[in-house]
Protein backbone atom coordinates (compact mmCIF):
# COMPACT_ATOMS: atom_id res chain seq x y z
CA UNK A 1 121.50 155.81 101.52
CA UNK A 2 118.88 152.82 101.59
CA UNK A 3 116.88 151.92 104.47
CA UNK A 4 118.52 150.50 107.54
CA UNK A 5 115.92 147.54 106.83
CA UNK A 6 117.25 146.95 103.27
CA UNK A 7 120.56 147.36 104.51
CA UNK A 8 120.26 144.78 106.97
CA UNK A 9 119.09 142.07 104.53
CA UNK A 10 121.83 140.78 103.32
CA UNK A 11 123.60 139.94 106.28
CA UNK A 12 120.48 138.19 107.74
CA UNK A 13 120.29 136.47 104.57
CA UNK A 14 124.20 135.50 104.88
CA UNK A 15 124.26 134.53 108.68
CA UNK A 16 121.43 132.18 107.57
CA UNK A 17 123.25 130.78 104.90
CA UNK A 18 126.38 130.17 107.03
CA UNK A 19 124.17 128.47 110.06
CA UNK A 20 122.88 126.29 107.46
CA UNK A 21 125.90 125.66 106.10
CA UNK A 22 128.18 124.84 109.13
CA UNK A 23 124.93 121.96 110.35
CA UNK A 24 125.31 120.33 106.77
CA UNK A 25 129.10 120.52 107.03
CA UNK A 26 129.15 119.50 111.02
CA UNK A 27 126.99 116.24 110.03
CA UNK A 28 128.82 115.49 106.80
CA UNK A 29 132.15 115.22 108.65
CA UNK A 30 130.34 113.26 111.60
CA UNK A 31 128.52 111.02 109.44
CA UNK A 32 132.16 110.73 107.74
CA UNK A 33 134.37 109.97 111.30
CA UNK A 34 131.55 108.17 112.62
CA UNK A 35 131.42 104.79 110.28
CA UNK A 36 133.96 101.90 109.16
CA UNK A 37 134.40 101.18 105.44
CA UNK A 38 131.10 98.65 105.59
CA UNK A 39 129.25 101.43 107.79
CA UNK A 40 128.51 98.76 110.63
CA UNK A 41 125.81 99.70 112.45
CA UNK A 42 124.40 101.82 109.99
CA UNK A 43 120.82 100.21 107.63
CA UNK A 44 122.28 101.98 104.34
CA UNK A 45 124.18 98.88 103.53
CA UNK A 46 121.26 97.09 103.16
CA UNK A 47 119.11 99.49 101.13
CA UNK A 48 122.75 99.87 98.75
CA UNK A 49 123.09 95.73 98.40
CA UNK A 50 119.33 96.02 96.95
CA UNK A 51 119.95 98.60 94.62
CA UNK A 52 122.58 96.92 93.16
CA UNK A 53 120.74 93.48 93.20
CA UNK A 54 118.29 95.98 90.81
CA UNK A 55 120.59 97.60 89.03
CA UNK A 56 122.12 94.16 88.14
CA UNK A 57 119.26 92.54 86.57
CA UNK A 58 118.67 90.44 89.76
CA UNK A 59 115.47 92.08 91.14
CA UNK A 60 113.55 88.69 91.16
CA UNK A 61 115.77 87.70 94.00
CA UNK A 62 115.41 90.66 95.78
CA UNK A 63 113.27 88.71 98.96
CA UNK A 64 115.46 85.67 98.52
CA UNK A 65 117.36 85.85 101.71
CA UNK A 66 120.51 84.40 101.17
CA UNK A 67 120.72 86.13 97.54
CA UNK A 68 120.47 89.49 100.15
CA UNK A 69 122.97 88.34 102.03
CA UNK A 70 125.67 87.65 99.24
CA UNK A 71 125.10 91.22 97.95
CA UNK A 72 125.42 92.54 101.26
CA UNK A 73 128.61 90.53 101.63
CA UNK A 74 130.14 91.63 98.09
CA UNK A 75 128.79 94.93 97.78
CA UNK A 76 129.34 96.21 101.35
CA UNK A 77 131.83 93.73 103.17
CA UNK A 78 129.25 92.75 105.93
CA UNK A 79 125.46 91.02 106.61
CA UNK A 80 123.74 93.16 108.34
CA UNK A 81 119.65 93.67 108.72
CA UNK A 82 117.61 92.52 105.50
CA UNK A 83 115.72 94.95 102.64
CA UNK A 84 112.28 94.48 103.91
CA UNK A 85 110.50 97.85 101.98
CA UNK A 86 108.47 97.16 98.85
CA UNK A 87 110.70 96.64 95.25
CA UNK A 88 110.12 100.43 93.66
CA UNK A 89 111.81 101.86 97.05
CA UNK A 90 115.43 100.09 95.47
CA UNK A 91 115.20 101.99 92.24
CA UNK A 92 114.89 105.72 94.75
CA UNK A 93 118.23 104.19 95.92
CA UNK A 94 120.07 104.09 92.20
CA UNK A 95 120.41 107.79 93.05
CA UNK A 96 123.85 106.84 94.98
CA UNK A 97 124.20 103.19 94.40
CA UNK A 98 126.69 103.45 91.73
CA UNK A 99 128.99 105.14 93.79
CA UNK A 100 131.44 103.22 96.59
CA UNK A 101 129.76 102.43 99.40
CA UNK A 102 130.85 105.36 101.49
CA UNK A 103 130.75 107.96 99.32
CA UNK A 104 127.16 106.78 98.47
CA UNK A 105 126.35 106.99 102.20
CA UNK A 106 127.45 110.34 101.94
CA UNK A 107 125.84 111.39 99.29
CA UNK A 108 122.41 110.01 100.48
CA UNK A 109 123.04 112.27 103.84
CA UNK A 110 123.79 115.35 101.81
CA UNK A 111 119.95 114.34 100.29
CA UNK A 112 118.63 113.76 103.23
CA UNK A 113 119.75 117.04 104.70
CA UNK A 114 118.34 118.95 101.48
CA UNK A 115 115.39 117.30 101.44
CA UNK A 116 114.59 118.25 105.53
CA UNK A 117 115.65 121.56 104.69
CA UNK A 118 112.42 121.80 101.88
CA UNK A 119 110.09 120.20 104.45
CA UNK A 120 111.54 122.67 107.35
CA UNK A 121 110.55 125.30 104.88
CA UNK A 122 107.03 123.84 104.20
CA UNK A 123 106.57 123.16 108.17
CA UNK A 124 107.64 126.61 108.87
CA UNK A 125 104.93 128.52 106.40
CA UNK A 126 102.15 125.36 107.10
CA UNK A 127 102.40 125.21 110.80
CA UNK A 128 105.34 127.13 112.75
CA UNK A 129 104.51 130.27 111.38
CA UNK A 130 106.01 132.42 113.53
CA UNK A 131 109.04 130.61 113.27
CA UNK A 132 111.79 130.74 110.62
CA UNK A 133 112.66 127.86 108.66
CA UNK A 134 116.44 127.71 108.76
CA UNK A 135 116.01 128.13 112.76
CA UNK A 136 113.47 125.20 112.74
CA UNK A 137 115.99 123.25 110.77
CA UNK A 138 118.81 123.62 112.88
CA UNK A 139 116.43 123.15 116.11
CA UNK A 140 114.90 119.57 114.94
CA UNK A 141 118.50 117.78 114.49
CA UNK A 142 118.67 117.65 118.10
CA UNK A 143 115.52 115.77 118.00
CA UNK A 144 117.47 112.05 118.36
CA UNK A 145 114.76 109.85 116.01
CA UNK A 146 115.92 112.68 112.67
CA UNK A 147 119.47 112.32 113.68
CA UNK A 148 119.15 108.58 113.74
CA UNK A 149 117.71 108.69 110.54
CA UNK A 150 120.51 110.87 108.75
CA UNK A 151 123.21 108.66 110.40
CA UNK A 152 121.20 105.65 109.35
CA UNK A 153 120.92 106.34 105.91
CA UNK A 154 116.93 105.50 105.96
CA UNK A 155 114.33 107.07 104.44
CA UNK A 156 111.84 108.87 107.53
CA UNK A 157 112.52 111.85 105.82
CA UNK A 158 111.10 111.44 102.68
CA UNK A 159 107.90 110.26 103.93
CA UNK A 160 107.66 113.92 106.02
CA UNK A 161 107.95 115.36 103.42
CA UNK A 162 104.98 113.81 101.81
CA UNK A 163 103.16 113.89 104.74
CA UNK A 164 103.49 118.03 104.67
CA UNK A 165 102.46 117.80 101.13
CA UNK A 166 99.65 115.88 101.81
CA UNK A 167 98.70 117.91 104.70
CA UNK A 168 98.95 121.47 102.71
CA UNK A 169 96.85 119.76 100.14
CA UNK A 170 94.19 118.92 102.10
CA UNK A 171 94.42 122.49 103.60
CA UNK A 172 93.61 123.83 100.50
CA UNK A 173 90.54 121.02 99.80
CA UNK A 174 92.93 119.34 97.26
CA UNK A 175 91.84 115.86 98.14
CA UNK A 176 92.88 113.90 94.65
CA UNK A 177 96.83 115.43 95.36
CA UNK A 178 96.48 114.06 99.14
CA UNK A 179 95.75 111.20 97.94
CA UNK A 180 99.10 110.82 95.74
CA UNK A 181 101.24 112.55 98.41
CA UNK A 182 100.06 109.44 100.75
CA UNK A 183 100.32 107.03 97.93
CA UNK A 184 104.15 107.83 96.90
CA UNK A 185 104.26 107.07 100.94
CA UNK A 186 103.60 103.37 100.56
CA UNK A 187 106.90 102.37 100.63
CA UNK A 188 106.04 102.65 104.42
CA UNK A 189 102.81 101.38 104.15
CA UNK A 190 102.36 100.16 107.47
CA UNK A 191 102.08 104.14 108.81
CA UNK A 192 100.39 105.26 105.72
CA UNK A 193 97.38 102.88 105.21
CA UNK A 194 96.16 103.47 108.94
CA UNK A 195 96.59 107.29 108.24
CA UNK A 196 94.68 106.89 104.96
CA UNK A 197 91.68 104.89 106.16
CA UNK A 198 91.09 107.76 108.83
CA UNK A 199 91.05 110.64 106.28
CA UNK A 200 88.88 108.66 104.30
CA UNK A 201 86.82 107.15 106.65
CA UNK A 202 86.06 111.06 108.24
CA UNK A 203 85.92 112.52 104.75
CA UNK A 204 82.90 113.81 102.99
CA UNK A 205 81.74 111.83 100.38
CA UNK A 206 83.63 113.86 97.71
CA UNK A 207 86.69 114.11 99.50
CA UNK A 208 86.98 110.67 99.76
CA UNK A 209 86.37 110.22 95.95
CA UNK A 210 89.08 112.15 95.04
CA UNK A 211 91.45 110.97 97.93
CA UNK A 212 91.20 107.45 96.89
CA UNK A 213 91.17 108.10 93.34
CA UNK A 214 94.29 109.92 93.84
CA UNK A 215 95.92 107.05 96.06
CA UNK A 216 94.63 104.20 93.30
CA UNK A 217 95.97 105.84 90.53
CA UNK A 218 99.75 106.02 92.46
CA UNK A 219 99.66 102.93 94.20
CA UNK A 220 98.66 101.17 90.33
CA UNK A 221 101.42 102.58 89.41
CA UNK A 222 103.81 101.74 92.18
CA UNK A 223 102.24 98.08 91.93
CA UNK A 224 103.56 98.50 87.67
CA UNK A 225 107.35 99.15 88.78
CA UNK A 226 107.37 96.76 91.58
CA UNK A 227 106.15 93.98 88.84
CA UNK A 228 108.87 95.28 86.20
CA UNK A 229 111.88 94.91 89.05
CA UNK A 230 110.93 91.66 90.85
CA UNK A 231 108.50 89.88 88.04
CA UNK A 232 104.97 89.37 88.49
CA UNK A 233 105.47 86.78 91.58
CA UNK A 234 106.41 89.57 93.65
CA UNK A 235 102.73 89.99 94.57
CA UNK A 236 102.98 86.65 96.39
CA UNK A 237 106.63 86.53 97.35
CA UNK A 238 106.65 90.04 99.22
CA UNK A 239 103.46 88.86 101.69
CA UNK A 240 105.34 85.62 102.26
CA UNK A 241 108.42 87.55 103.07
CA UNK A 242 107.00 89.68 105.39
CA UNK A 243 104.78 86.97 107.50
CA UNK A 244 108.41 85.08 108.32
CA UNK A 245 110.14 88.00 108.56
CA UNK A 246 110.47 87.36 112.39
CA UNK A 247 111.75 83.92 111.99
CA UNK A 248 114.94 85.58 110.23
CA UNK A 249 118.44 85.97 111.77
CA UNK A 250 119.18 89.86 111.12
CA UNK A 251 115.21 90.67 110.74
CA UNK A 252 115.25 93.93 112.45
CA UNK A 253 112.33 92.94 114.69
CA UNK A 254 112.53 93.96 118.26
CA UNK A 255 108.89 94.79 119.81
CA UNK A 256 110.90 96.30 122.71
CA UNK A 257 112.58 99.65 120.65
CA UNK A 258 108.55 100.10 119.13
CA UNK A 259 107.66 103.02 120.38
CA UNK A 260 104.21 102.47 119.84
CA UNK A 261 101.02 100.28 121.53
CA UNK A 262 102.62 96.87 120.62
CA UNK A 263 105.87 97.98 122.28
CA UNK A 264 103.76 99.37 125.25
CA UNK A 265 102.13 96.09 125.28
CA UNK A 266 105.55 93.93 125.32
CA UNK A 267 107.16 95.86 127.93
CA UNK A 268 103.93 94.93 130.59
CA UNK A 269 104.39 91.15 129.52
CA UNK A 270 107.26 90.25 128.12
CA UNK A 271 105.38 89.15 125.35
CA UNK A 272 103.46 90.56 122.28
CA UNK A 273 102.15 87.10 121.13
CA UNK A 274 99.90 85.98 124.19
CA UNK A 275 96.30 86.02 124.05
CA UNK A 276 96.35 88.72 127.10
CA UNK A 277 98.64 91.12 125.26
CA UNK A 278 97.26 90.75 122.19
CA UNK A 279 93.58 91.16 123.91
CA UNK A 280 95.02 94.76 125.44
CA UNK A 281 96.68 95.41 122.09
CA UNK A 282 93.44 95.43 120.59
CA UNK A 283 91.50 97.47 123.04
CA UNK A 284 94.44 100.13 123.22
CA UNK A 285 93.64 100.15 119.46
CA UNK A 286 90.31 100.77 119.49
CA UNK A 287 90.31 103.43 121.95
CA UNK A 288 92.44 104.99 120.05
CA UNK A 289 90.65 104.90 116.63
CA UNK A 290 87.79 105.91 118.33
CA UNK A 291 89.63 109.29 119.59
CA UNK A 292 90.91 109.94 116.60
CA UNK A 293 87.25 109.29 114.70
CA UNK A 294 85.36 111.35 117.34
CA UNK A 295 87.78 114.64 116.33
CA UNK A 296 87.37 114.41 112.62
CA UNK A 297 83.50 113.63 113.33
CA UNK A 298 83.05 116.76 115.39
CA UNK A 299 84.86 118.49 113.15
CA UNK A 300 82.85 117.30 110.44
CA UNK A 301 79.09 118.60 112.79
CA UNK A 302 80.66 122.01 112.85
CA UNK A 303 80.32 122.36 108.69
CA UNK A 304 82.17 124.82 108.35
CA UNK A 305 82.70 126.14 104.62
CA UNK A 306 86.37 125.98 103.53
CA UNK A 307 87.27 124.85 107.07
CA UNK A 308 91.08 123.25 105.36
CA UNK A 309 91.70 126.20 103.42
CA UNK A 310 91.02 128.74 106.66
CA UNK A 311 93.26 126.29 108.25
CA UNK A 312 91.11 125.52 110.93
CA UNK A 313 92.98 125.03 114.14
CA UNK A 314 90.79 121.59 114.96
CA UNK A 315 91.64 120.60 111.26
CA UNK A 316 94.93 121.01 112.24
CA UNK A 317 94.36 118.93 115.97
CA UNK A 318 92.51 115.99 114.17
CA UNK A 319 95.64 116.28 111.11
CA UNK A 320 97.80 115.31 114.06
CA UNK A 321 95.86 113.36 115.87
CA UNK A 322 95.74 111.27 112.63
CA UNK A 323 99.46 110.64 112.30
CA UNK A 324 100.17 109.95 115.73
CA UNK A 325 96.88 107.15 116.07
CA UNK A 326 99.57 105.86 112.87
CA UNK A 327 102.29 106.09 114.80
CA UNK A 328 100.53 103.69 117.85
CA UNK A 329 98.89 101.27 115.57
CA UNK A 330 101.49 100.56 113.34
CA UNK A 331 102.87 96.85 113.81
CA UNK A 332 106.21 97.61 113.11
CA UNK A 333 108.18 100.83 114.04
CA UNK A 334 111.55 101.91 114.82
CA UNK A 335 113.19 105.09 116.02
CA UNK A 336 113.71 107.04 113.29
CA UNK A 337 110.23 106.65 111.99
CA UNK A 338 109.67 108.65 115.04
CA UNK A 339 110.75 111.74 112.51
CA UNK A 340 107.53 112.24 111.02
CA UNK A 341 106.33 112.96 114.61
CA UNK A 342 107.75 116.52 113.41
CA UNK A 343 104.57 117.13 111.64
CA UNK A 344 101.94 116.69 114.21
CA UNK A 345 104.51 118.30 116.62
CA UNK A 346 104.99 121.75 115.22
CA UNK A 347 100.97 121.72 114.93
CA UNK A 348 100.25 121.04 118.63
CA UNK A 349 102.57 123.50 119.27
CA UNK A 350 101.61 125.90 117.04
CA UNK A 351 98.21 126.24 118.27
CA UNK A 352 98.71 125.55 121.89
CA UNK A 353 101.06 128.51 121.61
CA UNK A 354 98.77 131.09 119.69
CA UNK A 355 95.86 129.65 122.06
CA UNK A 356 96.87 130.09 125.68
CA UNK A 357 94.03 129.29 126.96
CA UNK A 358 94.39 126.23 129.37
CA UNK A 359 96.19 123.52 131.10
CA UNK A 360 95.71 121.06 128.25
CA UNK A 361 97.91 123.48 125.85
CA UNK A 362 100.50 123.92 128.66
CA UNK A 363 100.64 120.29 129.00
CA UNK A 364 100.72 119.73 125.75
CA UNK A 365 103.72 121.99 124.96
CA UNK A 366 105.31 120.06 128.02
CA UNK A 367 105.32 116.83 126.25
CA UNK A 368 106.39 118.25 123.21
CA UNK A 369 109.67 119.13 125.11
CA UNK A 370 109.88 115.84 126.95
CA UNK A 371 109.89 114.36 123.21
CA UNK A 372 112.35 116.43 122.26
CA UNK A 373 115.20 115.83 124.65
CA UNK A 374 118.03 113.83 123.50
CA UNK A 375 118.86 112.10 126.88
CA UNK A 376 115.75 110.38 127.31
CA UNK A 377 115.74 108.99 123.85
CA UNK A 378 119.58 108.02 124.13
CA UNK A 379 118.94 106.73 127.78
CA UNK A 380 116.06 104.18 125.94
CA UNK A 381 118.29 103.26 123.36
CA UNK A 382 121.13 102.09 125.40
CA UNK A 383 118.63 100.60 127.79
CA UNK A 384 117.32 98.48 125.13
CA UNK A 385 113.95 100.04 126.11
CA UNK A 386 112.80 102.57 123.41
CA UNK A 387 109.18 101.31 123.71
CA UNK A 388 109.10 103.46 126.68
CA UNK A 389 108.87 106.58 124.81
CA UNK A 390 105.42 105.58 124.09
CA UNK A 391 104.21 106.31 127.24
CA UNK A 392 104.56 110.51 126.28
CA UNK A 393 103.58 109.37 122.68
CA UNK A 394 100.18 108.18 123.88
CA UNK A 395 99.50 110.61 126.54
CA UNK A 396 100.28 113.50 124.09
CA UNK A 397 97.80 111.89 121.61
CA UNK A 398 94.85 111.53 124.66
CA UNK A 399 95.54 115.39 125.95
CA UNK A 400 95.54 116.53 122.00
CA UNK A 401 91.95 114.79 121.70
CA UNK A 402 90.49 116.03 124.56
CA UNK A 403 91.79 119.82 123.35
CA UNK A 404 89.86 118.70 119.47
CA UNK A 405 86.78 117.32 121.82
CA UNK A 406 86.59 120.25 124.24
CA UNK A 407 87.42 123.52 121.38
CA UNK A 408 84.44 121.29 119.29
CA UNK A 409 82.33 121.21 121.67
CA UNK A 410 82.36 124.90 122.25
CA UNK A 411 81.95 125.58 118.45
CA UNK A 412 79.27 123.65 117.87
CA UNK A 413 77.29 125.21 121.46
């Protein structure tokens, strides 16, 4: 007779399975019953229309607004929000464009939901450790910014993902493959390029040798397919595009759903434009690259040998610390970039948990859970008022850098 262990096994293997199973199958059929035909009020119409402007030959046009809005219209049977991400982001969507519209929506969830199970699994043996992956899974699509994502059809999960990737490879003093993790990030490269001038501003001189080598040699070769889609104009077009974005019926730019400084700063005055708001814009910046460079710099004084591959817990503090300074610089965000919040989540916890030491972990684990519940993110939705989630966001990221300061501090005395 074999071990009651052994014999056990397959059933916990099989109720995990069927957990798993019944969340893929409970958001297929909602992300099913939940959309029209056209899928209004969903952005995968938009990121389908440019595909098929690709896949058509008609990539040149692909920032030509009213050429976006006649695919959108023909492809999709409404105009909705624009394709505003860089040209090689299109061709990731050729995966499901040559299916209807809906089925392709479909199919992009059923992605979507594979691809967060991988990163649950990498988050679970990088940073939750003493939690299991398929629980950690089915616990994070109650966190409202992921869900919006999935029902959105956008692509927040794909940049966790490389974000873990990029985090496990710095872990293990793989700077080069950081460096290419962030890189194949670009296609959100207003979170990444803060997030990269950090690590490379705090690196060693090495480090940041092989971190930008590795970025350079991706980013050339983004820069390559971007040229072969849209022509070699696309260098000029894309920054024009961008800088009267906000001029554009159906932009997608609301300052007041940023949950970030520059929403912070619109809520206070109605404005994000005025020389007072953009004066406490820039200070709120600051401060907060200066928090976030005073972490990595301590832990930089304590010089301690392998301190990524030990997995240091201020390596993983500062890590965090790094993604959510991203997260309150960036110009532009919207909810469900608010997923890759997961990262420097399940590290706070993580150590705050396996620390117990003081009231900066227990407050930190509180906002953790204030970020987590769906009401308050639903409640600034419907109240037009999502910046307000910032207010946790930055206070989280000012109690995380006094717990980097405070456990350096103690090292290095």
């Amino acid at each position: 007779m074999p071990p009651q262990g052994t014999a056990r096994t397959p059933l916990v293997g099989g109720v995990k399975t069927f957990v798993f199973s019944v969340f893929v199958l409970l958001v297929m059929v909602f992300a099913g019953a939940r959309f029209s035909a056209d899928l209004r009020g969903s952005d995968f119409p938009d990121f389908y229309a440019a595909a098929r402007m690709v896949a058509e030959g008609h990539g040149h046009q692909l920032y030509d607004v009213d050429a976006q809005r006649q695919y959108q219209a023909r492809d999709t049977g409404r105009v909705g929000t624009l394709y505003i991400h860089p040209p090689f982001e299109a061709v990731l969507y050729l995966t499901v464009a040559w299916l209807p519209l809906k089925l392709a929506y479909l199919l992009w969830s059923l992605l979507n939901l594979a691809l967060f199970a991988a990163s649950s699994r990498l988050l679970a043996n990088e940073a939750l450790r003493f939690c299991n992956w398929w629980l950690l899974f089915a616990a994070s699509l109650t966190f409202v910014p992921l869900a919006l994502c999935i029902q959105q059809g956008q692509d927040s999960l794909l940049l966790l993902f490389l974000l873990i990737l990029a985090f496990k490879s710095l872990r293990r003093n793989r700077a080069f493959a950081a460096g290419c993790w962030l890189g194949l990030g670009l296609f959100k490269f207003h979170l990444v390029l803060p997030m990269l001038g950090m690590l490379l501003l705090t690196s060693e001189s090495s480090a940041r040798k092989s971190m930008a080598k590795g970025f350079g040699l991706v980013t050339a070769a983004l820069a390559v397919a971007s040229a072969a889609i849209s022509g070699r104009s696309i260098f000029r077009d894309y920054p024009v595009f961008l800088l009267h974005l906000r001029g554009q019926t159906f932009a997608g730019i609301f300052p007041q759903a940023m949950a970030n400084l520059r929403g912070l700063v619109y809520v206070i005055f109605h404005n994000d434009l005025s020389a007072r708001a953009i004066t406490v814009l820039s200070i709120g910046s600051i401060l907060a690259l200066l928090l976030t460079i005073i972490g990595w710099k301590d832990l930089r004084l304590t010089r301690e040998p392998n301190v990524a591959a030990n997995g240091s817990e201020n390596f993983d503090r500062a890590f965090a610390n790094t993604v959510l300074f991203a997260l309150l610089v960036s110009y532009h965000l919207n909810s469900h970039d608010l997923t890759i919040l997961l990262l420097p989540l399940a590290l706070i916890v993580d150590r705050a948990i396996r620390r117990r030491s003081g009231p900066a972990d227990r407050i930190t684990v509180g906002l953790v859970a204030i970020l987590f519940l769906p009401p308050l993110h639903l409640w600034a939705l419907q109240a037009r008022a999502y910046a307000l989630i910032s207010i946790p966001l930055v206070t989280l990221f000012v109690v995380n850098s006094f717990s980097v300061w405070k456990s350096n501090e103690s090292q290095i005395s």
